[in-house]
Protein backbone atom coordinates (compact mmCIF):
# COMPACT_ATOMS: atom_id res chain seq x y z
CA UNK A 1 -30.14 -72.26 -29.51
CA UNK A 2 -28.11 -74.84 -28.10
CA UNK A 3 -25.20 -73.65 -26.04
CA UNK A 4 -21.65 -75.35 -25.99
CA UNK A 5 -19.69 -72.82 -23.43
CA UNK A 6 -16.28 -71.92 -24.58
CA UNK A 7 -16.79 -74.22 -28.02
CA UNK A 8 -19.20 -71.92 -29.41
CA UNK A 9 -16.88 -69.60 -30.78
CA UNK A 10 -15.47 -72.36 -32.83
CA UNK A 11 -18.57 -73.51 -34.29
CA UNK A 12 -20.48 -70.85 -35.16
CA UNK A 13 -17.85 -67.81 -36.13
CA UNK A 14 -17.39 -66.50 -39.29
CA UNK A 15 -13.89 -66.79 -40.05
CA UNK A 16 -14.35 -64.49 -42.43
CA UNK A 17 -14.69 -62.14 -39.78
CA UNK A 18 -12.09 -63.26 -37.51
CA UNK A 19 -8.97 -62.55 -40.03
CA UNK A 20 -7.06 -59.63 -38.81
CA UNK A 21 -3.84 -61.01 -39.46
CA UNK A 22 -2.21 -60.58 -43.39
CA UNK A 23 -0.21 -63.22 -44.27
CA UNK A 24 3.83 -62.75 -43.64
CA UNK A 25 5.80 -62.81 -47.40
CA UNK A 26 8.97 -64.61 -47.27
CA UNK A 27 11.68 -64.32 -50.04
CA UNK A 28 14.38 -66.94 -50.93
CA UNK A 29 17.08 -67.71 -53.00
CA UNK A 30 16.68 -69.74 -56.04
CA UNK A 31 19.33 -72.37 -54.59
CA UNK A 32 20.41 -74.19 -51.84
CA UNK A 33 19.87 -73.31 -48.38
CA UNK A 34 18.23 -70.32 -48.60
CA UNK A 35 15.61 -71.91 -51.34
CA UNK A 36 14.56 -74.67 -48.45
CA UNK A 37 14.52 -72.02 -45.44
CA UNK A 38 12.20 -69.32 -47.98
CA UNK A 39 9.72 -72.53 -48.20
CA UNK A 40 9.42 -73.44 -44.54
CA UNK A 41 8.96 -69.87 -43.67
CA UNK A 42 6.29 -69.48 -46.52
CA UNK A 43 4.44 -72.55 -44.85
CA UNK A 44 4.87 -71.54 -41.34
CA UNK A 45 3.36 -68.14 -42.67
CA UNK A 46 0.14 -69.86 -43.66
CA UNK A 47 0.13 -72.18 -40.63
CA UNK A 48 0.56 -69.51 -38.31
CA UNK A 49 -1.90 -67.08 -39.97
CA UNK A 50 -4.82 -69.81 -39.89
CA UNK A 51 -3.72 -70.78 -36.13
CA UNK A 52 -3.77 -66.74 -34.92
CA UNK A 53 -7.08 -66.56 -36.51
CA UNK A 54 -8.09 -69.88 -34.88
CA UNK A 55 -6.84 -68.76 -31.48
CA UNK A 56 -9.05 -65.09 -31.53
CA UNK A 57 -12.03 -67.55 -32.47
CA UNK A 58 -11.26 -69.61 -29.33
CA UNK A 59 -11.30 -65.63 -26.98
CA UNK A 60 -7.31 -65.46 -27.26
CA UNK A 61 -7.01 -68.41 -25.04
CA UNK A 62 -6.39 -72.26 -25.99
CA UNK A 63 -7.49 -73.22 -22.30
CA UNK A 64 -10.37 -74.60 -23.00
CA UNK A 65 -13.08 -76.78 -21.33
CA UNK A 66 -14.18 -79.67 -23.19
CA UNK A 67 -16.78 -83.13 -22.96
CA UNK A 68 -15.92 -86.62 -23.81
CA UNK A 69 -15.91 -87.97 -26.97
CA UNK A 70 -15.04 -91.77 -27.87
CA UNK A 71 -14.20 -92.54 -31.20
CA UNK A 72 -14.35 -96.18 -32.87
CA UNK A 73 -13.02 -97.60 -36.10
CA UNK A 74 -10.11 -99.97 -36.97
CA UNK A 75 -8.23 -100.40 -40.30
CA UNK A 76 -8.49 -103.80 -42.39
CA UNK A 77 -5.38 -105.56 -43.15
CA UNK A 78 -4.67 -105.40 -46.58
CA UNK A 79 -1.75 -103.90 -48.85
CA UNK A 80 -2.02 -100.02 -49.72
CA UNK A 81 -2.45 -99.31 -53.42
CA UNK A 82 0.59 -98.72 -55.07
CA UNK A 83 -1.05 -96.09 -57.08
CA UNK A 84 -1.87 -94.22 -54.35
CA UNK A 85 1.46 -94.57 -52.39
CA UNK A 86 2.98 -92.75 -55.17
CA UNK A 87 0.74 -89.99 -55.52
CA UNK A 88 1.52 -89.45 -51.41
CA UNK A 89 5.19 -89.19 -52.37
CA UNK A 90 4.74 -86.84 -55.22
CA UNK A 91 2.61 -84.85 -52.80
CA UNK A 92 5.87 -84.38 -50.22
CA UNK A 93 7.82 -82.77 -53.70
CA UNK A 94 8.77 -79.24 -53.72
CA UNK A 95 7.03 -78.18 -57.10
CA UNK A 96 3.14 -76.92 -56.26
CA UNK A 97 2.58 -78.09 -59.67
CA UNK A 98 3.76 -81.76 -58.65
CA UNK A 99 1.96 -81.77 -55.47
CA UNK A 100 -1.24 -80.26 -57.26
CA UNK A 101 -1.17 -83.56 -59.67
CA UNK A 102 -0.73 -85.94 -56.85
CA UNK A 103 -3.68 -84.77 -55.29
CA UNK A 104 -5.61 -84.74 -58.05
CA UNK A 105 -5.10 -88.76 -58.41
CA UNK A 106 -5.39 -89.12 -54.57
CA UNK A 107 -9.10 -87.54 -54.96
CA UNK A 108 -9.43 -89.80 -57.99
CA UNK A 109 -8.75 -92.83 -55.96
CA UNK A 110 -10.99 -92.17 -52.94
CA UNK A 111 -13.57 -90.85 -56.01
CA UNK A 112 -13.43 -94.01 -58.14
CA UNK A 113 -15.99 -96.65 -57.77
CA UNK A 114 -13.52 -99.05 -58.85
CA UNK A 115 -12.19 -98.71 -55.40
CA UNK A 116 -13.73 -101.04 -53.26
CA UNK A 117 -14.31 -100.17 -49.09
CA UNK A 118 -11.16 -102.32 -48.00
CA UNK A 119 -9.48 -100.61 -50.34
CA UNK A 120 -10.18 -96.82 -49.15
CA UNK A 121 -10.09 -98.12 -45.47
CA UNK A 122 -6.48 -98.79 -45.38
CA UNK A 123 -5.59 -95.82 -47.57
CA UNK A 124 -7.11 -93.29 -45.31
CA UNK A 125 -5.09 -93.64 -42.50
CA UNK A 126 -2.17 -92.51 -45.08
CA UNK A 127 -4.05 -89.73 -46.44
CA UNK A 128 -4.34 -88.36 -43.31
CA UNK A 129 -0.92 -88.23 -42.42
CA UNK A 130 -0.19 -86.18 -45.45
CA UNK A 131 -2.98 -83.78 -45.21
CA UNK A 132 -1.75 -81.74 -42.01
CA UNK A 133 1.39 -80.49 -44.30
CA UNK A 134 -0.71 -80.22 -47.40
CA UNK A 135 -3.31 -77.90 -45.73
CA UNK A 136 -0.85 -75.86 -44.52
CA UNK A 137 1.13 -75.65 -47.88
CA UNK A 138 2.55 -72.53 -49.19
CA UNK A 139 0.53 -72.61 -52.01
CA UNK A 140 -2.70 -71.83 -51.59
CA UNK A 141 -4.03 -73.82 -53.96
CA UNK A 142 -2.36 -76.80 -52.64
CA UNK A 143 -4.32 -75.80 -49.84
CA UNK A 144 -7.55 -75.60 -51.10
CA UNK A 145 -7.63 -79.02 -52.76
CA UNK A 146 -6.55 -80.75 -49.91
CA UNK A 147 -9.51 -79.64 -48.31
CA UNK A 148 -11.01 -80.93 -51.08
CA UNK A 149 -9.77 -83.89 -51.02
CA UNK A 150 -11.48 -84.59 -47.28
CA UNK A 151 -14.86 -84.25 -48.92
CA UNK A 152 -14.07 -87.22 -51.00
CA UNK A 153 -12.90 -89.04 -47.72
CA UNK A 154 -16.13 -88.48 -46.49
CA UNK A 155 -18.18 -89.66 -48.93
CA UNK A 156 -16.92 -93.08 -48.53
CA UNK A 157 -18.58 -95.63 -46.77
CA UNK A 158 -15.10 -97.65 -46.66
CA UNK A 159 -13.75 -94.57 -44.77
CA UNK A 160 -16.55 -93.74 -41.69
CA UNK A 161 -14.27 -96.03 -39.15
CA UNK A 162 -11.16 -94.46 -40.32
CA UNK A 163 -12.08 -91.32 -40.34
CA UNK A 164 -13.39 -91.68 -36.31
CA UNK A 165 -10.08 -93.15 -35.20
CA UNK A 166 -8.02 -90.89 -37.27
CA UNK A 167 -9.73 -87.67 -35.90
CA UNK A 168 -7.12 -86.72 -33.71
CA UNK A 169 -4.42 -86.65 -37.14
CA UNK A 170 -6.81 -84.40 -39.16
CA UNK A 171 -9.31 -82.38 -37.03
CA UNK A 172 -6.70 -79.54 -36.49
CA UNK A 173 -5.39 -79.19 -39.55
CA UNK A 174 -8.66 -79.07 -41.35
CA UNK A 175 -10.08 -77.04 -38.53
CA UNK A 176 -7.19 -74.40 -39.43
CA UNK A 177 -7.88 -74.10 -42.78
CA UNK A 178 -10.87 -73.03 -41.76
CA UNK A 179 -9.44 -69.95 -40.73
CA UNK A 180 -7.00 -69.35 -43.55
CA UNK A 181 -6.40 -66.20 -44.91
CA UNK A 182 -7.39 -67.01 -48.60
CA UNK A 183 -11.36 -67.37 -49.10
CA UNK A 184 -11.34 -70.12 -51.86
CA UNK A 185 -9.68 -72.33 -49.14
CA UNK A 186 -11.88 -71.44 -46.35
CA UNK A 187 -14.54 -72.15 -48.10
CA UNK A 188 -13.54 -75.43 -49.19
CA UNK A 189 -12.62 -76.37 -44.83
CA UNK A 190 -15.86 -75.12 -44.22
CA UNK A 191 -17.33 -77.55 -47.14
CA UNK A 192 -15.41 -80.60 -46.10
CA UNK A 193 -15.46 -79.80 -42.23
CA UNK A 194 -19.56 -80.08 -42.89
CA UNK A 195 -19.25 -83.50 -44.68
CA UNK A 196 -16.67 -85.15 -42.34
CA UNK A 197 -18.24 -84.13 -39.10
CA UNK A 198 -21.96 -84.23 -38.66
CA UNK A 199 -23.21 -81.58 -36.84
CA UNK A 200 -24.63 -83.43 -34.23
CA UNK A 201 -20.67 -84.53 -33.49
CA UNK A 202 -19.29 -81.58 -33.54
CA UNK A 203 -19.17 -80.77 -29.66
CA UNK A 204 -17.66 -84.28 -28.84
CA UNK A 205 -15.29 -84.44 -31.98
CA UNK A 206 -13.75 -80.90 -30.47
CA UNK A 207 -13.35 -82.28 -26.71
CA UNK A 208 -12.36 -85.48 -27.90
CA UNK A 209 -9.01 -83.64 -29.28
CA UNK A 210 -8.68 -80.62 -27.14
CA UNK A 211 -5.26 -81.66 -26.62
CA UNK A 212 -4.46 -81.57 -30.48
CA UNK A 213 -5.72 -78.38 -31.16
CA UNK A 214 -4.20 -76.83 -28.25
CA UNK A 215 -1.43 -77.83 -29.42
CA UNK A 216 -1.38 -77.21 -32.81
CA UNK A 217 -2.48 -73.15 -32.08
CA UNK A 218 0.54 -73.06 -30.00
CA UNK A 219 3.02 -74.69 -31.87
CA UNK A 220 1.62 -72.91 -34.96
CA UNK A 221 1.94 -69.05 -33.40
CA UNK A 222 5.12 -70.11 -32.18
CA UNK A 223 7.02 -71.29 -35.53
């Protein structure tokens, strides 16, 4: 088969084999302080779990040796729907039930043929901003239909361009899911990480953001 060094670990593991790390449980109080510390630990739980996973696919080492990759695209001028703002604003809400809704009409506006391609191009750059915190959400079904949500993305003809220059925002954080310790949500990385990144790509999309992931192991293990 085709041989990619050090980057075949990443594309051809089983994560389902790779997860040897539970995930850690974090209490909090029902107010103040100690509510909003309990839910950053409970997302840097998930985060970290999917990143120590990623990093035992990778050998235990994020020093990696990478190709080139170039990556084209440019957004279209045009005003964001207003719609869709929202539901990005009700997905940075506390409540999993809130966040849960909002991306349920955030996959209904990249779903909706109403939607024309200017339209999608100059919401995805948005969407991908908010995806690295929703697929590392404590909730794991927040999780999982983010990931969800990228299959959408990619089904879009009004999103290919975007989706090329945005790489370096959303290749990590969908790349970690991959790895995350429920199965419902690795399955639905695996799904989208197939329909977002040709095969073919693969190789050049992970040297093309080396850097990113590197980083995001590291920062991950370390929160």
């Amino acid at each position: 088969g085709r041989r990619w060094g050090l980057l075949a670990p990443l594309s051809t593991l089983s994560p389902h084999n790779t997860l040897f790390l539970s995930e850690r449980h974090h209490q909090a109080s029902a107010m103040g302080k100690d509510r909003d510390k309990g839910m950053r630990n409970a997302r840097s739980s998930a985060s970290s779990a999917q990143a120590a996973a990623l990093a035992n696919a990778m050998g235990g080492s994020t020093n990696l040796t990478f190709a080139s990759f170039a990556a084209d695209g440019g957004a279209a001028e045009a005003e964001v729907d207003s719609d869709f703002v929202l539901a990005l604003k009700k997905l940075q809400k506390r409540d999993p039930t809130t966040k849960l809704r909002a991306l349920a009409d955030v996959a209904g506006f990249f779903g909706s043929a109403e939607r024309g391609d200017e339209d999608v191009a100059v919401a995805v750059p948005l969407w991908f901003a908010s995806f690295a915190g929703a697929a590392c959400d404590n909730d794991r079904r927040v999780r999982d239909q983010a990931c969800g949500v990228m299959g959408r993305v990619a089904a879009r003809e009004g999103a290919r361009k975007q989706i090329g220059k945005g790489i370096k925002e959303w290749l990590f954080p969908l790349l970690s899911a991959r790895f995350d310790p429920d199965p419902n949500v690795r399955g639905a990385a695996e799904k989208a990480l197939a329909e977002v990144l040709p095969q073919g790509k693969v190789a050049a999309a992970y040297a093309h953001c080396r850097k990113e992931v590197v980083a995001g192991v590291e920062e991950a293990l370390g929160a």
